[in-house]
PDB file of N, CA and C in Angstrom:
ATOM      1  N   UNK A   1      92.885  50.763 -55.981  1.00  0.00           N
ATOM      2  CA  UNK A   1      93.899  51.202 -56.901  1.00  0.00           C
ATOM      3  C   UNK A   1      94.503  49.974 -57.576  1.00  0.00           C
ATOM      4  N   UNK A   2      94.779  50.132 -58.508  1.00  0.00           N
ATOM      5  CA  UNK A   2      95.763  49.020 -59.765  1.00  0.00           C
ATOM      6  C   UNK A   2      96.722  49.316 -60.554  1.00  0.00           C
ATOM      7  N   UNK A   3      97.844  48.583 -60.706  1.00  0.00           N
ATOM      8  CA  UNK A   3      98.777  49.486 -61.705  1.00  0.00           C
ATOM      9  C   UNK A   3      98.577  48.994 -62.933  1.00  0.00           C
ATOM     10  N   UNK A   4      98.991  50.014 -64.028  1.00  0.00           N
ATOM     11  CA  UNK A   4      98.761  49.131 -65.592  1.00  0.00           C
ATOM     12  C   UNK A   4     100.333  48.982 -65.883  1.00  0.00           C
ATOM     13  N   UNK A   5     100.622  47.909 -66.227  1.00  0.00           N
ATOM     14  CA  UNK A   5     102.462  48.370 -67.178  1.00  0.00           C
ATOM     15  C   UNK A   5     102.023  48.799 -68.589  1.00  0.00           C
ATOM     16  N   UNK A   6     102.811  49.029 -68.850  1.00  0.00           N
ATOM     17  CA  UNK A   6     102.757  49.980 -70.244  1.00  0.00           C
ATOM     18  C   UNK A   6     104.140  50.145 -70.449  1.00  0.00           C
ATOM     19  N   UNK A   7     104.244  49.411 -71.889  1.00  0.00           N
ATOM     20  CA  UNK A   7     105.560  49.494 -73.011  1.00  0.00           C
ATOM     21  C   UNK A   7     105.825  50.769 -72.959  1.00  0.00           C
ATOM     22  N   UNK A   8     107.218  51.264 -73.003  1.00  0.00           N
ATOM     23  CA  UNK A   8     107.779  52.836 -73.482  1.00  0.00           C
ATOM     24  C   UNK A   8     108.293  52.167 -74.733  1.00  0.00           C
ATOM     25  N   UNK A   9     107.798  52.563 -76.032  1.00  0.00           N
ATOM     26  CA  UNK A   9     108.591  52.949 -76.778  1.00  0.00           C
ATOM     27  C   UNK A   9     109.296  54.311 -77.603  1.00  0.00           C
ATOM     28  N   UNK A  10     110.703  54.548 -76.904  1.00  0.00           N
ATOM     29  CA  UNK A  10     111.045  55.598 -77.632  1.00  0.00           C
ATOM     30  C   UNK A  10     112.556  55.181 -78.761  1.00  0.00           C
ATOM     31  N   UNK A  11     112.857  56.228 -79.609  1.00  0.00           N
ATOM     32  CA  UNK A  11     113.785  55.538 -80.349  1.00  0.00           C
ATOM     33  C   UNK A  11     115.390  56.017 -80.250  1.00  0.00           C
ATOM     34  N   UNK A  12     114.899  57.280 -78.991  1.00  0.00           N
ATOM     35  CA  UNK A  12     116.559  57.541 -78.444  1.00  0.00           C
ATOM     36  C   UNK A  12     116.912  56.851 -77.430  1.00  0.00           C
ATOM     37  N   UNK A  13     115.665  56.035 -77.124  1.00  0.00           N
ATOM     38  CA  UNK A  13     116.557  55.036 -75.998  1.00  0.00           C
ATOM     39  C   UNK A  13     116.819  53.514 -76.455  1.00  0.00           C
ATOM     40  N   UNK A  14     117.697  53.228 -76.622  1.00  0.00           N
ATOM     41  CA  UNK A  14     117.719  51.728 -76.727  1.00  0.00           C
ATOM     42  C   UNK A  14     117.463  50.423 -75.868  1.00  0.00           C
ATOM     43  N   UNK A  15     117.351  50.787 -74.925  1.00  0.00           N
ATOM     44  CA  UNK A  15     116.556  49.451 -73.953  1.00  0.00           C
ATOM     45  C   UNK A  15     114.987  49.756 -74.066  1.00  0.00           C
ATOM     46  N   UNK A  16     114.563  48.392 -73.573  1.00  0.00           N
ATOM     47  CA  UNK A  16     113.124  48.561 -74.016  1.00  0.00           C
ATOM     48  C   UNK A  16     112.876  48.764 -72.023  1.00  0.00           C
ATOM     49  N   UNK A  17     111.442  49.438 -72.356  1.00  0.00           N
ATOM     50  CA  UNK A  17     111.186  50.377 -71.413  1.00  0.00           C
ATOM     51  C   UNK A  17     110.139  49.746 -70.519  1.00  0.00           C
ATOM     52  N   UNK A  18     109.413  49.715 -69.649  1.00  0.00           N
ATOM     53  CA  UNK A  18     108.227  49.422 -68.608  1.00  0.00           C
ATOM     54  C   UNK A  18     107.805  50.731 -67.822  1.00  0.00           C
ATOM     55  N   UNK A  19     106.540  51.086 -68.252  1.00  0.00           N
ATOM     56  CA  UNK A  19     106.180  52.333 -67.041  1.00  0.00           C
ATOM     57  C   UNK A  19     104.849  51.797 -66.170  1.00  0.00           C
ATOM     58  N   UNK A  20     104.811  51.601 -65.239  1.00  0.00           N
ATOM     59  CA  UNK A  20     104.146  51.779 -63.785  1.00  0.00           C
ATOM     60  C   UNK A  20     103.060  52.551 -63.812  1.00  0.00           C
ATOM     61  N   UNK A  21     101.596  52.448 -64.102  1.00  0.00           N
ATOM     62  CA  UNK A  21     101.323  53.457 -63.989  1.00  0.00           C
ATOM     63  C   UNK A  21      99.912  53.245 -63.139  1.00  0.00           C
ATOM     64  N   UNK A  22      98.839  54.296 -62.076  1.00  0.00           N
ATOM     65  CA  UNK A  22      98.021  53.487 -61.284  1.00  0.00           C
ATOM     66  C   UNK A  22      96.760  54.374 -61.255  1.00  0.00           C
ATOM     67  N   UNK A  23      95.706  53.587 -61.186  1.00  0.00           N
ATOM     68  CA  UNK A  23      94.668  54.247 -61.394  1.00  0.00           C
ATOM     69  C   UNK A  23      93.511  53.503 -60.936  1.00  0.00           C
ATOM     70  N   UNK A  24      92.702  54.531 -60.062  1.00  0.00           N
ATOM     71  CA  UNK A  24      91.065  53.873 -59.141  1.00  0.00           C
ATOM     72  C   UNK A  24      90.234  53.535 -60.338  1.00  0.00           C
ATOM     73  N   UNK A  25      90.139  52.170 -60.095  1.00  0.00           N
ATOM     74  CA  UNK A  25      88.872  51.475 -60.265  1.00  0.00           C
ATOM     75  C   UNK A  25      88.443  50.442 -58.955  1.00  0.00           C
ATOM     76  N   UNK A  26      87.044  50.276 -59.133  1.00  0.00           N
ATOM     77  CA  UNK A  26      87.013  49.535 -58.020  1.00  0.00           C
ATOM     78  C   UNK A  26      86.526  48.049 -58.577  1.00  0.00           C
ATOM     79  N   UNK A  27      86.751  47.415 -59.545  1.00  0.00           N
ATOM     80  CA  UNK A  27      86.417  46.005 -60.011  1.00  0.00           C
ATOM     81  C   UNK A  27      88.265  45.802 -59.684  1.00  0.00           C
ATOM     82  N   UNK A  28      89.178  46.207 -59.950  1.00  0.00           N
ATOM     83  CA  UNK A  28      90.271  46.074 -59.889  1.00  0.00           C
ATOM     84  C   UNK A  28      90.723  45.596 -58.460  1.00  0.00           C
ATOM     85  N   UNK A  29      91.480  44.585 -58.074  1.00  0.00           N
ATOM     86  CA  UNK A  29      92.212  44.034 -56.527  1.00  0.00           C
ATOM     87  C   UNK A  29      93.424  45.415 -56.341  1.00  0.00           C
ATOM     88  N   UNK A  30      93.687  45.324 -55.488  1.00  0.00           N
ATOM     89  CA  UNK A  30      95.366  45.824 -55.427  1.00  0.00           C
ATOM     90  C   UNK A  30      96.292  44.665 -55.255  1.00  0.00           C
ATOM     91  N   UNK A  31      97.204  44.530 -55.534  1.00  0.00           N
ATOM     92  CA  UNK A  31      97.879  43.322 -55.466  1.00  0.00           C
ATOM     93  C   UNK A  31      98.848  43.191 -53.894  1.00  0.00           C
ATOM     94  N   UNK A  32      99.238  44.275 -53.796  1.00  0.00           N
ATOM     95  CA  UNK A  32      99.552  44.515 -52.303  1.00  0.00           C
ATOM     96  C   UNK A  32      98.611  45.187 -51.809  1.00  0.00           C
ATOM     97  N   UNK A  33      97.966  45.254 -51.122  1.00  0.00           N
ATOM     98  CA  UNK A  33      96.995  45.977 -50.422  1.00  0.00           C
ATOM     99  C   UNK A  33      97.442  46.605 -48.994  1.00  0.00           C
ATOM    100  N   UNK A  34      98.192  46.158 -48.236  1.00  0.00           N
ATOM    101  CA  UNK A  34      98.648  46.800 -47.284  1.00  0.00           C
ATOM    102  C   UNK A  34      99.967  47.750 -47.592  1.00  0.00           C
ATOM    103  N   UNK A  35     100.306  47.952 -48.862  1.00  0.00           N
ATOM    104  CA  UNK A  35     101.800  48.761 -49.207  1.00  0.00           C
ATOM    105  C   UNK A  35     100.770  50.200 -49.537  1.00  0.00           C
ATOM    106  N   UNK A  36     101.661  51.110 -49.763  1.00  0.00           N
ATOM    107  CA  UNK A  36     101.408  52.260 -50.652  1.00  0.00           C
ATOM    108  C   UNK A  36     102.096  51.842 -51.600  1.00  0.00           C
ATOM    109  N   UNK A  37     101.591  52.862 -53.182  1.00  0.00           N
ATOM    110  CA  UNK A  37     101.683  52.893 -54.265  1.00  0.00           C
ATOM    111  C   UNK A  37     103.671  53.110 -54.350  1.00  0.00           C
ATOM    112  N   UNK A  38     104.253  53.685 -53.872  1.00  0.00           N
ATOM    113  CA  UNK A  38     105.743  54.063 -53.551  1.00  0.00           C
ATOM    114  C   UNK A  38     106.488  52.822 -53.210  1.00  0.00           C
ATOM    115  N   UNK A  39     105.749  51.920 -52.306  1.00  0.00           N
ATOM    116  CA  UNK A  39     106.406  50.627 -51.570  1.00  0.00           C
ATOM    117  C   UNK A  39     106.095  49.564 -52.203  1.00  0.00           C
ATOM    118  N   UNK A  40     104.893  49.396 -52.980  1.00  0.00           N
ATOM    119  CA  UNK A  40     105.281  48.403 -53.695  1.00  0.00           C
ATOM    120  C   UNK A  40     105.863  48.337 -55.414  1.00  0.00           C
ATOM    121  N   UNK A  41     106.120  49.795 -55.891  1.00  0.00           N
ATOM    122  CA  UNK A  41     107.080  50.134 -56.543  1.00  0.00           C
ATOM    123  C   UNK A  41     108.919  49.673 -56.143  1.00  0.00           C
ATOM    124  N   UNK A  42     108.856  50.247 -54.752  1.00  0.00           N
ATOM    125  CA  UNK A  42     109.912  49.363 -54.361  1.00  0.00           C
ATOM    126  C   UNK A  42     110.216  47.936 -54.296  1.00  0.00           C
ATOM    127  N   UNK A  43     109.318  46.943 -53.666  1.00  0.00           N
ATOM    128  CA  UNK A  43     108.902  45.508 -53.851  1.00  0.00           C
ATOM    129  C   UNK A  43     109.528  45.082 -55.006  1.00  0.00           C
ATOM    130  N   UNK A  44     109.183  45.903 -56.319  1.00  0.00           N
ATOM    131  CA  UNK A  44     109.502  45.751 -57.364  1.00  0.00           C
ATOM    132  C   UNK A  44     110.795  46.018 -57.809  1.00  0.00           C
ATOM    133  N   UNK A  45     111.299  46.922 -57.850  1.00  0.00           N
ATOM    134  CA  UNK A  45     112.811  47.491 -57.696  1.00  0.00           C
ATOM    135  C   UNK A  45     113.788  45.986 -57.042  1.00  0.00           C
ATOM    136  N   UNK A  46     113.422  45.763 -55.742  1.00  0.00           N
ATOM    137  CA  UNK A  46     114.299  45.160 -55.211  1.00  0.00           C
ATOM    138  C   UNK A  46     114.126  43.479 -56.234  1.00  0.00           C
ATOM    139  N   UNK A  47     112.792  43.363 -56.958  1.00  0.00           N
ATOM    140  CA  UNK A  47     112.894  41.839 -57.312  1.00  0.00           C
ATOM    141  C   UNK A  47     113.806  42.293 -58.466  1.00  0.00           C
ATOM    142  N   UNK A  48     114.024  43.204 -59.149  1.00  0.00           N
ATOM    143  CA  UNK A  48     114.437  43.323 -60.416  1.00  0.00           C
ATOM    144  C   UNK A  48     116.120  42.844 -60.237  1.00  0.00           C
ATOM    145  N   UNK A  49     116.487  43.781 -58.668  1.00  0.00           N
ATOM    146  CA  UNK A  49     117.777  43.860 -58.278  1.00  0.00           C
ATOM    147  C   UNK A  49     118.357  42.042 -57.520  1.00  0.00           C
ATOM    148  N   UNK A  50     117.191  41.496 -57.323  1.00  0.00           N
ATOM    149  CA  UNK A  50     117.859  40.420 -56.525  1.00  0.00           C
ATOM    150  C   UNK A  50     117.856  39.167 -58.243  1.00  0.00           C
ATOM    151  N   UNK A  51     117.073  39.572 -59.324  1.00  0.00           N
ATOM    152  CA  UNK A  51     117.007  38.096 -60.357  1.00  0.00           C
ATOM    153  C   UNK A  51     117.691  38.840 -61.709  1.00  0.00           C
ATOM    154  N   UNK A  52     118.541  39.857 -61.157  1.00  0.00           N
ATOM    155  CA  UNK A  52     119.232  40.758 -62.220  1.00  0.00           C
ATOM    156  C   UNK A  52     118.739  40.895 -63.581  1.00  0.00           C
ATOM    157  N   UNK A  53     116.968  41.421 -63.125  1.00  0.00           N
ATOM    158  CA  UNK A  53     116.217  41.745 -64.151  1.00  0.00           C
ATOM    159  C   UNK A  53     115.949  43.298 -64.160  1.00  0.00           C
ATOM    160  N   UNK A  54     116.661  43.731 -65.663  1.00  0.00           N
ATOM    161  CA  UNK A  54     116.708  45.244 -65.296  1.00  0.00           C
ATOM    162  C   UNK A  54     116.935  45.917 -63.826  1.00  0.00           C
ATOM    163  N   UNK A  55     116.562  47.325 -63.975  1.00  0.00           N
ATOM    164  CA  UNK A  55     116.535  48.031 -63.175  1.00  0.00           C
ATOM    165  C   UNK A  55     115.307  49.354 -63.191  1.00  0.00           C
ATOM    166  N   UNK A  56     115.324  49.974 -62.081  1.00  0.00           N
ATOM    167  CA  UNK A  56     114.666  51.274 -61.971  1.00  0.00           C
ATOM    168  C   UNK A  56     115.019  52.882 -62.122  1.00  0.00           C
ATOM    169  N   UNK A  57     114.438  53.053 -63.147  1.00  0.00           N
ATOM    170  CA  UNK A  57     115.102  53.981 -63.774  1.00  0.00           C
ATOM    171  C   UNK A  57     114.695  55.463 -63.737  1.00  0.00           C
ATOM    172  N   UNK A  58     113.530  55.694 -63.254  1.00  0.00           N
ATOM    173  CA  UNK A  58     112.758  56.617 -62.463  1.00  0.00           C
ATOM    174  C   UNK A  58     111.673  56.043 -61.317  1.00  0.00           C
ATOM    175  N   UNK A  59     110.810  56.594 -60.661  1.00  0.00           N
ATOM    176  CA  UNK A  59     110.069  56.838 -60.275  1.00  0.00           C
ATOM    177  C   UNK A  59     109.406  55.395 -60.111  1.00  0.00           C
ATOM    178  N   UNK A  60     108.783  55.627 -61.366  1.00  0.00           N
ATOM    179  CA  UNK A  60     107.627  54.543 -61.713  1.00  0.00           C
ATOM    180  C   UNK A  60     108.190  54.051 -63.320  1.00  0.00           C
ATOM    181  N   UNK A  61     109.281  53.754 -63.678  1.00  0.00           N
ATOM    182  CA  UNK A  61     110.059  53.413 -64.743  1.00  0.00           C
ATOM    183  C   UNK A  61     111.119  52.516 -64.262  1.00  0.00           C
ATOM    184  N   UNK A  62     110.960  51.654 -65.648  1.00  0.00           N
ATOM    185  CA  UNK A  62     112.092  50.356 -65.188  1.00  0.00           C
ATOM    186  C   UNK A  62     112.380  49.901 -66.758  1.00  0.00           C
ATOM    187  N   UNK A  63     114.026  49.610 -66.972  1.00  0.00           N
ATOM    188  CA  UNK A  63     114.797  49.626 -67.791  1.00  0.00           C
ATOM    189  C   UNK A  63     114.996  48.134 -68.228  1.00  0.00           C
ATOM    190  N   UNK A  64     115.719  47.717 -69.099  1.00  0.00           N
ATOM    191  CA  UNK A  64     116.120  46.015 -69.322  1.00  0.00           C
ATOM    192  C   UNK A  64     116.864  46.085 -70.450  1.00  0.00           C
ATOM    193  N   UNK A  65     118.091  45.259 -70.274  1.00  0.00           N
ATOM    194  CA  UNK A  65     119.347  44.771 -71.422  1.00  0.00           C
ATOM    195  C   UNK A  65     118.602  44.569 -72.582  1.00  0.00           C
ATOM    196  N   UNK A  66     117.515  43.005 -72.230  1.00  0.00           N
ATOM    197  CA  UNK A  66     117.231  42.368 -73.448  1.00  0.00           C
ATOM    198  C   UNK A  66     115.583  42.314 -73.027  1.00  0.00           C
ATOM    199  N   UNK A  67     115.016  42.397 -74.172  1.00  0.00           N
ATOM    200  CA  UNK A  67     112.941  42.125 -74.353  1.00  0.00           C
ATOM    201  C   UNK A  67     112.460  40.855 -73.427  1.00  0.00           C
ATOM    202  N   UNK A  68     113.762  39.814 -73.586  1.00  0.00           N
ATOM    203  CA  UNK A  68     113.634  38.598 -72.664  1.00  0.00           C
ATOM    204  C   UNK A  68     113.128  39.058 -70.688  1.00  0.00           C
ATOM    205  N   UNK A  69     113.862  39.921 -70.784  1.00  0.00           N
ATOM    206  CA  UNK A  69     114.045  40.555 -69.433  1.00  0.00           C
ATOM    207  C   UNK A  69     112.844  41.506 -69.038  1.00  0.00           C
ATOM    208  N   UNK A  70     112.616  41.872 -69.810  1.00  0.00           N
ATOM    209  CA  UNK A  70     111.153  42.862 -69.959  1.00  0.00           C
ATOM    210  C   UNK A  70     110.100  41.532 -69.872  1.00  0.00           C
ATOM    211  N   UNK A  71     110.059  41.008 -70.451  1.00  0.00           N
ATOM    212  CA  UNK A  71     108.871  39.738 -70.767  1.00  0.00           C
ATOM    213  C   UNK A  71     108.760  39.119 -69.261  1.00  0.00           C
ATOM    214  N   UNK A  72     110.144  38.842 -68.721  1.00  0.00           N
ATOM    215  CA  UNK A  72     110.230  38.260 -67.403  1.00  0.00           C
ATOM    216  C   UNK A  72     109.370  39.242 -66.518  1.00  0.00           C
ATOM    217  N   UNK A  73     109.228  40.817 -65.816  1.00  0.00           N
ATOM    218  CA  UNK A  73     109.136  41.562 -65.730  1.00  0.00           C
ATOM    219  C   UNK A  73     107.406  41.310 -65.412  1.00  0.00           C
ATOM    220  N   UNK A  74     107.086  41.586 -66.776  1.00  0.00           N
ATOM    221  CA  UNK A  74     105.579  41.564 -67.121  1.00  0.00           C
ATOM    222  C   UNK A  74     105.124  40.627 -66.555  1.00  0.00           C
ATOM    223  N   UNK A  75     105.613  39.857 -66.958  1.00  0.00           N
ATOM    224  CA  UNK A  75     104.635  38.228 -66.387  1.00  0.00           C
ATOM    225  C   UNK A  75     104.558  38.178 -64.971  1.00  0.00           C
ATOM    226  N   UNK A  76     105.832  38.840 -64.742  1.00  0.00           N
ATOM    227  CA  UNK A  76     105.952  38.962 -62.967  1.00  0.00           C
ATOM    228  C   UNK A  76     104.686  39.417 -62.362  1.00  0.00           C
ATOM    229  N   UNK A  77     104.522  40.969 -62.983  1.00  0.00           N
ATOM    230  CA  UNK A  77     103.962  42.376 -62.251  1.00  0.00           C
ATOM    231  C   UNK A  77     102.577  42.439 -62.579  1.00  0.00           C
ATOM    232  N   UNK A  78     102.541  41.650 -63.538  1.00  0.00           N
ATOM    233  CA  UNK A  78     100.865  42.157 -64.519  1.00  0.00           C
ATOM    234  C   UNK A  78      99.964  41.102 -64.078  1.00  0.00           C
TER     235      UNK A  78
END
């Protein structure tokens, strides 16, 4: 399994958006391999919460003030 991020853009929301999203291939690593798909969603959650980069805003969705913060984000996760 692998996650893809993927931009939300919508235009009733004003923060720019990140969605989580995961799907079997097998050329693909998992990046945690011993988590489930839920826990290292969390992993994630908590880095956002400890370098006060965005937040989690559903599920498999994560929010940000500024694009700077999103960019941080990406580079992190991807």
């Amino acid at each position: 399994m692998y996650k893809k991020l993927q931009v939300v853009s919508d235009p009733k929301w004003k923060l720019p958006r990140v969605r989580v999203n995961y799907a079997e291939e097998e050329h693909w690593v998992n990046t945690f391999a011993d988590l489930t798909e839920g826990q290292e969603l969390q992993v994630m959650a908590d880095w956002c919460v400890e370098n006060d980069c965005g937040y989690r805003s559903s599920y498999n969705e994560f929010k940000f003030r500024t694009p700077e913060q999103m960019t941080m984000f990406i580079l992190k996760w991807s």
